[in-house]
PDB file of N, CA and C in Angstrom:
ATOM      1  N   UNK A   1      23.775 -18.761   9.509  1.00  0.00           N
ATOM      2  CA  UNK A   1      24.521 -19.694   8.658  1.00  0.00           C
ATOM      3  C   UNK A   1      24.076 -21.121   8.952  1.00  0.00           C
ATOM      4  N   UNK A   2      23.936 -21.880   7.659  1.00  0.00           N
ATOM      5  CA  UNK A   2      24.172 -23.055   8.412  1.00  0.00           C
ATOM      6  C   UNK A   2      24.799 -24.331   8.804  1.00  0.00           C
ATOM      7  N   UNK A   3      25.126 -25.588   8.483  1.00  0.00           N
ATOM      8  CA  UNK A   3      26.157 -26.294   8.772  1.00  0.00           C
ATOM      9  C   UNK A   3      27.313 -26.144   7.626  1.00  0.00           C
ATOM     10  N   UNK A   4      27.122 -25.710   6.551  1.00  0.00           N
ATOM     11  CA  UNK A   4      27.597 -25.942   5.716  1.00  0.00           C
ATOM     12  C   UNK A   4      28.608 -24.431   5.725  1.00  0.00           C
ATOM     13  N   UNK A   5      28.627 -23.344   6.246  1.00  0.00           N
ATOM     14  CA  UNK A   5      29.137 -22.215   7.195  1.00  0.00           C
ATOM     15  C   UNK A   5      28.720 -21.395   5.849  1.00  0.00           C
ATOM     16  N   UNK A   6      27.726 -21.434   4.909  1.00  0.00           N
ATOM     17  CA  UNK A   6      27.257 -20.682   4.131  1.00  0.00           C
ATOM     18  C   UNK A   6      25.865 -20.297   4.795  1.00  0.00           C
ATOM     19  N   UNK A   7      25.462 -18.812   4.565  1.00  0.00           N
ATOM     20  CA  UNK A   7      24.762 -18.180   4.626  1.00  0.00           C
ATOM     21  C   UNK A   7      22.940 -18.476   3.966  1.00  0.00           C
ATOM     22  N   UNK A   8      22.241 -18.615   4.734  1.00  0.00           N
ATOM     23  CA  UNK A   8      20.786 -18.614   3.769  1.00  0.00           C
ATOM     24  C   UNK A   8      20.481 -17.449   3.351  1.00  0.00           C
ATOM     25  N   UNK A   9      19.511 -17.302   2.468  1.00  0.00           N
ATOM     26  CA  UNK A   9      19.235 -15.996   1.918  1.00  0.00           C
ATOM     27  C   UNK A   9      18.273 -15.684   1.905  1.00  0.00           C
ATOM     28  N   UNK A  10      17.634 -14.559   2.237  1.00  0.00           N
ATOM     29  CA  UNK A  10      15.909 -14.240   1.760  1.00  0.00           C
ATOM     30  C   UNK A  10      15.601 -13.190   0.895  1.00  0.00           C
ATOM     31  N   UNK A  11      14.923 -12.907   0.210  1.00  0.00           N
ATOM     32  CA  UNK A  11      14.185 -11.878  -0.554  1.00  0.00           C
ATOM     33  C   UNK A  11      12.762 -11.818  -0.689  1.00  0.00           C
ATOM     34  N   UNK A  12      12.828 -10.665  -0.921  1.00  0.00           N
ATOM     35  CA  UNK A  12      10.935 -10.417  -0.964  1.00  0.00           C
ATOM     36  C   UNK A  12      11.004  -9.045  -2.261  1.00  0.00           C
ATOM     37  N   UNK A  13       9.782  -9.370  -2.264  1.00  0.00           N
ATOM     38  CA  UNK A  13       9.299  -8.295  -3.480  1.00  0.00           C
ATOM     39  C   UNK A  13       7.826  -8.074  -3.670  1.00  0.00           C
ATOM     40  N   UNK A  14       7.355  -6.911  -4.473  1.00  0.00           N
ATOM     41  CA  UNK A  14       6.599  -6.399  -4.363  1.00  0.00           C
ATOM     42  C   UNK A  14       6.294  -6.563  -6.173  1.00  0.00           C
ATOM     43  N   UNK A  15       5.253  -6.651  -6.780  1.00  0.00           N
ATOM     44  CA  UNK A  15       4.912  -6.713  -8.368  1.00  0.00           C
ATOM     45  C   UNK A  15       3.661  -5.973  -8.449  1.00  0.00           C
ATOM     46  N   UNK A  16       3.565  -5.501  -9.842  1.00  0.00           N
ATOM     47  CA  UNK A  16       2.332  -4.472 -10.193  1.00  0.00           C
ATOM     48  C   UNK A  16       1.600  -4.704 -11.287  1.00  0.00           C
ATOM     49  N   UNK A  17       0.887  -5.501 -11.951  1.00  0.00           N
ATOM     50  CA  UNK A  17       0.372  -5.492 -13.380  1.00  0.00           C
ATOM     51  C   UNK A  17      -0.902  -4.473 -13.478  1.00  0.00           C
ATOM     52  N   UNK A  18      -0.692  -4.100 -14.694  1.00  0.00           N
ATOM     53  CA  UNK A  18      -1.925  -3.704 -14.691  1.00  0.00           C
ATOM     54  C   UNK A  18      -2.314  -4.015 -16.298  1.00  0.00           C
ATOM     55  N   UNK A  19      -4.183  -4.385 -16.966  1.00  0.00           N
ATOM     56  CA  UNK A  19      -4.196  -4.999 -18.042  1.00  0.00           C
ATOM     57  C   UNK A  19      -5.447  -4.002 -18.682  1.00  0.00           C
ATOM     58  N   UNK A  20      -5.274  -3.558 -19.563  1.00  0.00           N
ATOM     59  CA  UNK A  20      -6.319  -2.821 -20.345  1.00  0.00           C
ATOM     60  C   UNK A  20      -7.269  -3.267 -21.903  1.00  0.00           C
ATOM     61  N   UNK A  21      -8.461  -3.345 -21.770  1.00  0.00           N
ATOM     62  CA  UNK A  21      -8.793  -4.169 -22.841  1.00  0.00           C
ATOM     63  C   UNK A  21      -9.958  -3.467 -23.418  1.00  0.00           C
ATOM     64  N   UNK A  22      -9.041  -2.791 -24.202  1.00  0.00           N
ATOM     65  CA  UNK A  22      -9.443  -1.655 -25.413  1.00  0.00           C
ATOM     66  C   UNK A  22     -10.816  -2.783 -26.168  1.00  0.00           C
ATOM     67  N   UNK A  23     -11.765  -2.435 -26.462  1.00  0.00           N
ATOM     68  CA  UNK A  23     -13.164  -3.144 -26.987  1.00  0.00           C
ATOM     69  C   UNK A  23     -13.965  -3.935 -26.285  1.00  0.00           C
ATOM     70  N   UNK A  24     -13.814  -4.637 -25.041  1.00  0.00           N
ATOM     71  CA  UNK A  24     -13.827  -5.636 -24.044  1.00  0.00           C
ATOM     72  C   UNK A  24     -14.680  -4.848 -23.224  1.00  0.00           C
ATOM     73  N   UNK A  25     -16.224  -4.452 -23.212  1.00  0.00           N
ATOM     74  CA  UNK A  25     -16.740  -3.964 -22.490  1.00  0.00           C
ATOM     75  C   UNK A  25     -17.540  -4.473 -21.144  1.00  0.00           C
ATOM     76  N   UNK A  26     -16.969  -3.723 -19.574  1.00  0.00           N
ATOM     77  CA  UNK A  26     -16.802  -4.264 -18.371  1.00  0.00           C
ATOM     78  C   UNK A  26     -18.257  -4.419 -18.382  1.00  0.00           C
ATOM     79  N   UNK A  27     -18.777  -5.362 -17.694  1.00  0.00           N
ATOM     80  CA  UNK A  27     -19.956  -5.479 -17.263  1.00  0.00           C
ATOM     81  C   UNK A  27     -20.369  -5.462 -15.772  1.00  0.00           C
ATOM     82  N   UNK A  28     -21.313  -5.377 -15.555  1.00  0.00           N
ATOM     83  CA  UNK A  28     -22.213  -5.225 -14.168  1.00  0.00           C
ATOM     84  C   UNK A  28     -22.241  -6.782 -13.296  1.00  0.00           C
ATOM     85  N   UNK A  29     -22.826  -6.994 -12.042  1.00  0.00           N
ATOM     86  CA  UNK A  29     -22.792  -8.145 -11.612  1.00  0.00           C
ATOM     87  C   UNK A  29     -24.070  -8.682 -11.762  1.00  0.00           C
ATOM     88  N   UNK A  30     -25.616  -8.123 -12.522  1.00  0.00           N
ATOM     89  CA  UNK A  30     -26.180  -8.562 -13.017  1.00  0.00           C
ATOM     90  C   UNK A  30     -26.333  -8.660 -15.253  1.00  0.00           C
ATOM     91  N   UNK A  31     -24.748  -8.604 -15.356  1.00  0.00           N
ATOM     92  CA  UNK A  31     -24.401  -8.931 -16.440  1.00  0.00           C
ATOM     93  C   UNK A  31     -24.955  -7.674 -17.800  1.00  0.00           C
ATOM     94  N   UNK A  32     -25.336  -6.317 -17.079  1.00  0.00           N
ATOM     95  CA  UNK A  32     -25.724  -5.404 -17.497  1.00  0.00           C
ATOM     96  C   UNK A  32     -24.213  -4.522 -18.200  1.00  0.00           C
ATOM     97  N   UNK A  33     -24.264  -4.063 -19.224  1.00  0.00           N
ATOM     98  CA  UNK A  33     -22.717  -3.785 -20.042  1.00  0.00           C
ATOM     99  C   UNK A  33     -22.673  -2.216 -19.623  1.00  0.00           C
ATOM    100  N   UNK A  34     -21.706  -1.768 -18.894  1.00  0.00           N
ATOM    101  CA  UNK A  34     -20.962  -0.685 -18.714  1.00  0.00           C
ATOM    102  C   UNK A  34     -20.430   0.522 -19.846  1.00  0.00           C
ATOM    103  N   UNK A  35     -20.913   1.724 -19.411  1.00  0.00           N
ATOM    104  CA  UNK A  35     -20.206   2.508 -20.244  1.00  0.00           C
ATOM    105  C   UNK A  35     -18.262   2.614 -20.517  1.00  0.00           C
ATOM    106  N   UNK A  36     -17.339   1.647 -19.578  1.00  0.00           N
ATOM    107  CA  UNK A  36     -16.036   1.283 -20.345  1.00  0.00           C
ATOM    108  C   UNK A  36     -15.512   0.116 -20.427  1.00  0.00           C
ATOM    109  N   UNK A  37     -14.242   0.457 -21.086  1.00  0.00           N
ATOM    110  CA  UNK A  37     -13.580  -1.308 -21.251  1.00  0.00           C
ATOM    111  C   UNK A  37     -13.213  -1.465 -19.483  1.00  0.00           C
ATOM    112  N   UNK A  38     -12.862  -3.215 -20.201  1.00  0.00           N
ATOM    113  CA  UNK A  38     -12.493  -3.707 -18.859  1.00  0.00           C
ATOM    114  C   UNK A  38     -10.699  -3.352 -18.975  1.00  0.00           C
ATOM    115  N   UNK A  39     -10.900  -3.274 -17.134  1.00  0.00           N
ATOM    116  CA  UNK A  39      -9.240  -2.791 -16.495  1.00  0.00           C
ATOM    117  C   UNK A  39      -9.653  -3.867 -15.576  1.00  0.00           C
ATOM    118  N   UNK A  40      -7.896  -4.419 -15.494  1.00  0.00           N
ATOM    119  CA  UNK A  40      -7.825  -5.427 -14.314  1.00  0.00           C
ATOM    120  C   UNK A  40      -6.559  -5.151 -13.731  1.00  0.00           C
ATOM    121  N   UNK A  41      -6.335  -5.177 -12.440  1.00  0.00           N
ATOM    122  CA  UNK A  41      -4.983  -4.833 -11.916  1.00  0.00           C
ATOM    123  C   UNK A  41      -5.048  -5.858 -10.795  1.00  0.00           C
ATOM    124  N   UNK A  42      -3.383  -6.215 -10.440  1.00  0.00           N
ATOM    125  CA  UNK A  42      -3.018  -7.074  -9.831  1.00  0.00           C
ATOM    126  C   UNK A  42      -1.724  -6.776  -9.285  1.00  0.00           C
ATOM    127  N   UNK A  43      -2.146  -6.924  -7.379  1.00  0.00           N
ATOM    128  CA  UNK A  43      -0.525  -6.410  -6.864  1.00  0.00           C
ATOM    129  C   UNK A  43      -0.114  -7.905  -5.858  1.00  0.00           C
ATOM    130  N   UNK A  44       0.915  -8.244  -5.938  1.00  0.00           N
ATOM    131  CA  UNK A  44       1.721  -9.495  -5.302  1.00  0.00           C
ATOM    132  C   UNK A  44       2.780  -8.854  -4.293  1.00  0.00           C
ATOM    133  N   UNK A  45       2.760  -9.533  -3.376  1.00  0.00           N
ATOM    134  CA  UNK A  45       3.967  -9.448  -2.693  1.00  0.00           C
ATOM    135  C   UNK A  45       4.561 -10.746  -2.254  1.00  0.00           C
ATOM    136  N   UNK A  46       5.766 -10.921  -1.925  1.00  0.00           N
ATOM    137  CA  UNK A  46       6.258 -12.612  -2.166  1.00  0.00           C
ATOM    138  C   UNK A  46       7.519 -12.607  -0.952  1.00  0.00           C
ATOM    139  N   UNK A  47       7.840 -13.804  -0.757  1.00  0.00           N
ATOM    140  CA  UNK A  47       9.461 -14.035   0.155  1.00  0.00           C
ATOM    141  C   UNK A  47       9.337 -14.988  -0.240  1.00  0.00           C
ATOM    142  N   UNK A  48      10.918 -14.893  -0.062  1.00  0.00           N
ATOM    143  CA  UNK A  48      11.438 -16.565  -0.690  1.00  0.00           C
ATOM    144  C   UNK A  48      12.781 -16.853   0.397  1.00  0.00           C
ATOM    145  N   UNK A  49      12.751 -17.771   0.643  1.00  0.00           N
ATOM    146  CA  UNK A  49      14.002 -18.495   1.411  1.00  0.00           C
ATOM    147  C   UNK A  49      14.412 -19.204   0.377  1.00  0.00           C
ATOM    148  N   UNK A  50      16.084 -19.649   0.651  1.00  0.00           N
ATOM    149  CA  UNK A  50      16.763 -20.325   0.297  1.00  0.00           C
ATOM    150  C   UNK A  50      17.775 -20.519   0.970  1.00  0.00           C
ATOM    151  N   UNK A  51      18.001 -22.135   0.998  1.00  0.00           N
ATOM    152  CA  UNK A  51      18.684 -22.800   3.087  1.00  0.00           C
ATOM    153  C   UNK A  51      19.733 -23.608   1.638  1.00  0.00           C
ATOM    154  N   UNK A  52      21.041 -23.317   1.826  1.00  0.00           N
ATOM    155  CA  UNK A  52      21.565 -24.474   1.024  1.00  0.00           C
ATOM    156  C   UNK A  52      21.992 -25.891   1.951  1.00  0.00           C
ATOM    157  N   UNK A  53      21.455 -26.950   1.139  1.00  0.00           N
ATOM    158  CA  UNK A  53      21.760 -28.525   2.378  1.00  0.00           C
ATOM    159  C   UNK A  53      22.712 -28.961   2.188  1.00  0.00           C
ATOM    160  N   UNK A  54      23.603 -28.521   0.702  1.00  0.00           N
ATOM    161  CA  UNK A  54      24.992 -29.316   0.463  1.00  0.00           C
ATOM    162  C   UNK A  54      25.520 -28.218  -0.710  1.00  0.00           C
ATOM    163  N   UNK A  55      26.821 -28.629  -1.283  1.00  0.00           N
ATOM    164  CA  UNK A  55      27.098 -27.514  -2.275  1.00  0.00           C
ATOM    165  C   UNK A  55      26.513 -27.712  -3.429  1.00  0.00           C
ATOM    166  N   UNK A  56      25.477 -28.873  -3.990  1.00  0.00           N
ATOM    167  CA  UNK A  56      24.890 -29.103  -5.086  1.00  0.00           C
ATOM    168  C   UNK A  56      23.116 -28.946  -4.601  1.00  0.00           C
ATOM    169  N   UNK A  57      22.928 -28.515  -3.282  1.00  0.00           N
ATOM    170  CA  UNK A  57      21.212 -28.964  -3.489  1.00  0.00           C
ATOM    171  C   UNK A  57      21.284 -27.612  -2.450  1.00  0.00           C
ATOM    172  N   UNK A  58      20.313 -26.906  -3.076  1.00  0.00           N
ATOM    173  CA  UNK A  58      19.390 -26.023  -1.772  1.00  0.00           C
ATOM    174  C   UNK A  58      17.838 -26.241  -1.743  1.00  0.00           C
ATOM    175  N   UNK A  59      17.537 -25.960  -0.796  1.00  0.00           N
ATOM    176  CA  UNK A  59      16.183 -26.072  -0.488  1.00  0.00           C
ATOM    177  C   UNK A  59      15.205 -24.359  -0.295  1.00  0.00           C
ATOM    178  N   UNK A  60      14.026 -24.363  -1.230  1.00  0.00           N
ATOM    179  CA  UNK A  60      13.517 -23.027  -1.496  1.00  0.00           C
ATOM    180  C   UNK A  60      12.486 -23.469  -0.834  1.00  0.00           C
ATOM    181  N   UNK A  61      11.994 -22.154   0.026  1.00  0.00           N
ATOM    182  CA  UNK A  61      10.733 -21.784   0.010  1.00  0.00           C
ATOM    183  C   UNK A  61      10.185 -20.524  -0.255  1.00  0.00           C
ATOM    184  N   UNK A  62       8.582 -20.375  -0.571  1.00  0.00           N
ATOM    185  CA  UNK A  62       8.355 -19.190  -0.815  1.00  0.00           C
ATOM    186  C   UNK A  62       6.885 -18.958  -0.954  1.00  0.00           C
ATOM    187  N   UNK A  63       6.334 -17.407  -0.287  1.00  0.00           N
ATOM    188  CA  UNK A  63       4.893 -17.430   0.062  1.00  0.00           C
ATOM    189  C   UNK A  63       4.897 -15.981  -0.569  1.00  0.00           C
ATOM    190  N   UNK A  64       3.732 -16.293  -0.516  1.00  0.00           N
ATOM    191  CA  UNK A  64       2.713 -15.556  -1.854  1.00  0.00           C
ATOM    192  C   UNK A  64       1.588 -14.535  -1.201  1.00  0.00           C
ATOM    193  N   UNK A  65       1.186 -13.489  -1.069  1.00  0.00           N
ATOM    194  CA  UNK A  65      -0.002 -13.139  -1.492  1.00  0.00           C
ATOM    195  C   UNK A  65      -0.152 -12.414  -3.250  1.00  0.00           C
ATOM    196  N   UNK A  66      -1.202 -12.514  -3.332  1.00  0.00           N
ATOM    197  CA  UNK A  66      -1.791 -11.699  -4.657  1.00  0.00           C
ATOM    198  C   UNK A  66      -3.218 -11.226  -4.734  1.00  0.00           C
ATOM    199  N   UNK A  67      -3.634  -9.984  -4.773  1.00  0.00           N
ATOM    200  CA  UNK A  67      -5.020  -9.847  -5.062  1.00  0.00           C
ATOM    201  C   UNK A  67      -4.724  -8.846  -6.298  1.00  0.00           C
ATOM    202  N   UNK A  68      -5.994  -9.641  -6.817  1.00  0.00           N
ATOM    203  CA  UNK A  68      -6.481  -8.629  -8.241  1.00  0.00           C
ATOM    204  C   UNK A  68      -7.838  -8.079  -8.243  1.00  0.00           C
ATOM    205  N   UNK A  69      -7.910  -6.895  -8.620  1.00  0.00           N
ATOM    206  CA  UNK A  69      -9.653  -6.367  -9.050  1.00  0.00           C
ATOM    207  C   UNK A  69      -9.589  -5.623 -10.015  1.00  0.00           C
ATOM    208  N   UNK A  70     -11.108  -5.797 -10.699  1.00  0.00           N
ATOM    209  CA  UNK A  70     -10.860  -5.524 -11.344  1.00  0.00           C
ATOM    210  C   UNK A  70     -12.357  -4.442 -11.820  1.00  0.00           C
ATOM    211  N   UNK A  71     -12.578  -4.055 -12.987  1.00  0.00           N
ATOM    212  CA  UNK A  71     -14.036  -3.373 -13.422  1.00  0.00           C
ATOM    213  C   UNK A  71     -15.137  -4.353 -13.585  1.00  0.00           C
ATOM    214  N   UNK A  72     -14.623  -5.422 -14.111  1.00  0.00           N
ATOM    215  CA  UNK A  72     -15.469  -6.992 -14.594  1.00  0.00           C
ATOM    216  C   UNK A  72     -15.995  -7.437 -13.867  1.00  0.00           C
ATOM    217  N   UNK A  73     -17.204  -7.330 -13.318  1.00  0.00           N
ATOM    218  CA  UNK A  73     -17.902  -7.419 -11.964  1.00  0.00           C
ATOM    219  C   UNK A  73     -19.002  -8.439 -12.429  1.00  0.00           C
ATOM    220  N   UNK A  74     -19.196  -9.415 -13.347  1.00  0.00           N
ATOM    221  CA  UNK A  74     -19.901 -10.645 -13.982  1.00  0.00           C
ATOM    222  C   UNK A  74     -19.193 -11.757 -14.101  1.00  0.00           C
ATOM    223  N   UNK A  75     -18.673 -12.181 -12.842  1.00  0.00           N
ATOM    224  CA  UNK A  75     -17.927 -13.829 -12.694  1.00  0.00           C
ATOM    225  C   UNK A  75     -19.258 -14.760 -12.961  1.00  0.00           C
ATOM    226  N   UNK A  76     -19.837 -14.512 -13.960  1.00  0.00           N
ATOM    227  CA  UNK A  76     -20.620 -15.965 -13.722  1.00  0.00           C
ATOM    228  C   UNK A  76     -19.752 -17.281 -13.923  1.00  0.00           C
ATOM    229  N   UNK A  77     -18.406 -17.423 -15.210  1.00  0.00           N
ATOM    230  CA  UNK A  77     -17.772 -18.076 -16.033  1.00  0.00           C
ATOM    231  C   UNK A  77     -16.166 -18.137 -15.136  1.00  0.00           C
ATOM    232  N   UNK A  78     -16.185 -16.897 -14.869  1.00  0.00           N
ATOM    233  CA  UNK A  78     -14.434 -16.357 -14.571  1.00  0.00           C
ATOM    234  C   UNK A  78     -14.511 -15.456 -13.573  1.00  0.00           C
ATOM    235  N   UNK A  79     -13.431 -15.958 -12.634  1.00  0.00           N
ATOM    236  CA  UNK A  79     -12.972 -14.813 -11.535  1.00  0.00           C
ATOM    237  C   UNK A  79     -12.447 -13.867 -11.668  1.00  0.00           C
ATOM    238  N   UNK A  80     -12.837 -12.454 -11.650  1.00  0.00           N
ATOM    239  CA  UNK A  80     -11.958 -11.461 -12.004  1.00  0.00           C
ATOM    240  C   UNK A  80     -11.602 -10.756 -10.846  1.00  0.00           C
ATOM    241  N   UNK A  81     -12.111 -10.655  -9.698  1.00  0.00           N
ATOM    242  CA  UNK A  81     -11.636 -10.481  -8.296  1.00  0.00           C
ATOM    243  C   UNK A  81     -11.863 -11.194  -7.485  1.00  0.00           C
ATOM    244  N   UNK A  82     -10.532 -11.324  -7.241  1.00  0.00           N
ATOM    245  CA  UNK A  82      -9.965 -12.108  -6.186  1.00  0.00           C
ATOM    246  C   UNK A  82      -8.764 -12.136  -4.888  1.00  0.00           C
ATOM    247  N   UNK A  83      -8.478 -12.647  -3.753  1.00  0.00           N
ATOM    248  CA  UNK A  83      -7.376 -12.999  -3.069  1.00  0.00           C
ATOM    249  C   UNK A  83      -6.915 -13.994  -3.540  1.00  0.00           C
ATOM    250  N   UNK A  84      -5.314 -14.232  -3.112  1.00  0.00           N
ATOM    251  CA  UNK A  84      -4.894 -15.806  -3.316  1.00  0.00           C
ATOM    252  C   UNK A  84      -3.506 -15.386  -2.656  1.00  0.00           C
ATOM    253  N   UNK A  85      -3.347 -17.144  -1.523  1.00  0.00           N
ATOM    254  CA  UNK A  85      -2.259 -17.077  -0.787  1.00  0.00           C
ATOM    255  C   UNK A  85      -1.909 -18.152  -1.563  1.00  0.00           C
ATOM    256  N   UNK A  86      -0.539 -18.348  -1.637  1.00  0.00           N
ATOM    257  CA  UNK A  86       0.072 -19.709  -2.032  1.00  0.00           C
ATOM    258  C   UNK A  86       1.626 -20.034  -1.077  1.00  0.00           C
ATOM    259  N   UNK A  87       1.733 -21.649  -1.255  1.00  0.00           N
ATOM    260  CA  UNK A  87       3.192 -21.477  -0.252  1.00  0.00           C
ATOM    261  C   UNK A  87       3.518 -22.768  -1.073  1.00  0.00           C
ATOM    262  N   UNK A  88       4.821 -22.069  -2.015  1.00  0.00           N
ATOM    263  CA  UNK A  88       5.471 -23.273  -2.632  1.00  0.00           C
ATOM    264  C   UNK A  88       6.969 -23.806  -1.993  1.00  0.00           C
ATOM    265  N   UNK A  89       7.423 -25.069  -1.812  1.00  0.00           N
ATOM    266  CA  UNK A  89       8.356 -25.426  -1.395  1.00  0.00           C
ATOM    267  C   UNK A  89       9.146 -26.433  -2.585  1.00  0.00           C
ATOM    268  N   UNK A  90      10.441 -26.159  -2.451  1.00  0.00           N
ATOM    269  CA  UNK A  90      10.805 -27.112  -3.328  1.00  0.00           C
ATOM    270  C   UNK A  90      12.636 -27.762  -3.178  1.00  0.00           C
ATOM    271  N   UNK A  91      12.753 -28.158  -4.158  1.00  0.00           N
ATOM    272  CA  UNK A  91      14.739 -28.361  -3.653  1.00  0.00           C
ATOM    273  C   UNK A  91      15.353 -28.074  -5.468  1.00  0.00           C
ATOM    274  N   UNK A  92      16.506 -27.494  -5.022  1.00  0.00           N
ATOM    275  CA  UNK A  92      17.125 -26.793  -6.290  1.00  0.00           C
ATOM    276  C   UNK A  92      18.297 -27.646  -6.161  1.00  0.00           C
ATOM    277  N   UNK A  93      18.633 -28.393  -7.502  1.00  0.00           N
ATOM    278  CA  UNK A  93      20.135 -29.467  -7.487  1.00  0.00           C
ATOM    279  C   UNK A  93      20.859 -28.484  -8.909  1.00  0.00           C
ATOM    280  N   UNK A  94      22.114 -28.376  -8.496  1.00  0.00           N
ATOM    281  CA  UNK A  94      22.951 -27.270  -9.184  1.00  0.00           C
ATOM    282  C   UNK A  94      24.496 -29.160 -10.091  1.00  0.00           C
ATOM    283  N   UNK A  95      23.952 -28.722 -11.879  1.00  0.00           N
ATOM    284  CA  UNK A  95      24.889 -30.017 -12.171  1.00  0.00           C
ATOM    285  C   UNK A  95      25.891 -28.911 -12.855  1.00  0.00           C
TER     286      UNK A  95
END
C-alpha cells in the first residue's frame, strides 16, 4: 500500500496476432518470390504498474517485450522480423 492506504496494482498479459495476406507473395532474402503468401505473427507480453500519488493522479508504468516473424524474409524497405523492448511511463489525472 501506499501513503495514501490504497493499494498499487499490477497486471501483465500475454497477446497473439497473427496476419495473413492472401495475394502478397513472401519473398526470399535475396528478393527471389516464394511459392506462398506472406504470414506474419506477433507475440507480446507486457506489465503494467499503477502507484496512485493522490485520489485524482496515479502514476503508470509499463514494459514491453514483442517479437514478430514472419515468411517475408526481403527487409530491404521494411522490417518484418524483429525484437522490440519498450518502457513507457506516464501519470493518469482522473476529472
Amino acid at each position: 500500500k501506499n501513503g495514501l492506504g490504497k493499494p498499487f496494482t499490477i497486471q501483465a498479459g500475454y497477446e497473439f496476432e497473427q496476419y495473413y495476406y492472401p495475394g502478397r507473395t513472401a519473398q526470399t532474402v535475396s528478393d527471389v518470390l516464394k511459392n506462398e503468401d506472406q504470414e506474419d505473427r506477433r507475440h507480446s507480453v507486457f506489465g503494467t504498474l499503477s502507484v496512485p500519488l493522490t485520489k485524482l493522479v496515479t502514476w503508470i508504468a509499463q514494459a514491453k517485450y514483442e517479437k514478430q516473424s514472419s515468411n517475408q524474409k526481403f527487409e530491404q524497405n521494411y522490417r518484418y522480423n524483429y525484437d522490440l523492448w519498450s518502457v513507457l511511463s506516464g501519470i493518469k489525472f482522473k476529472y
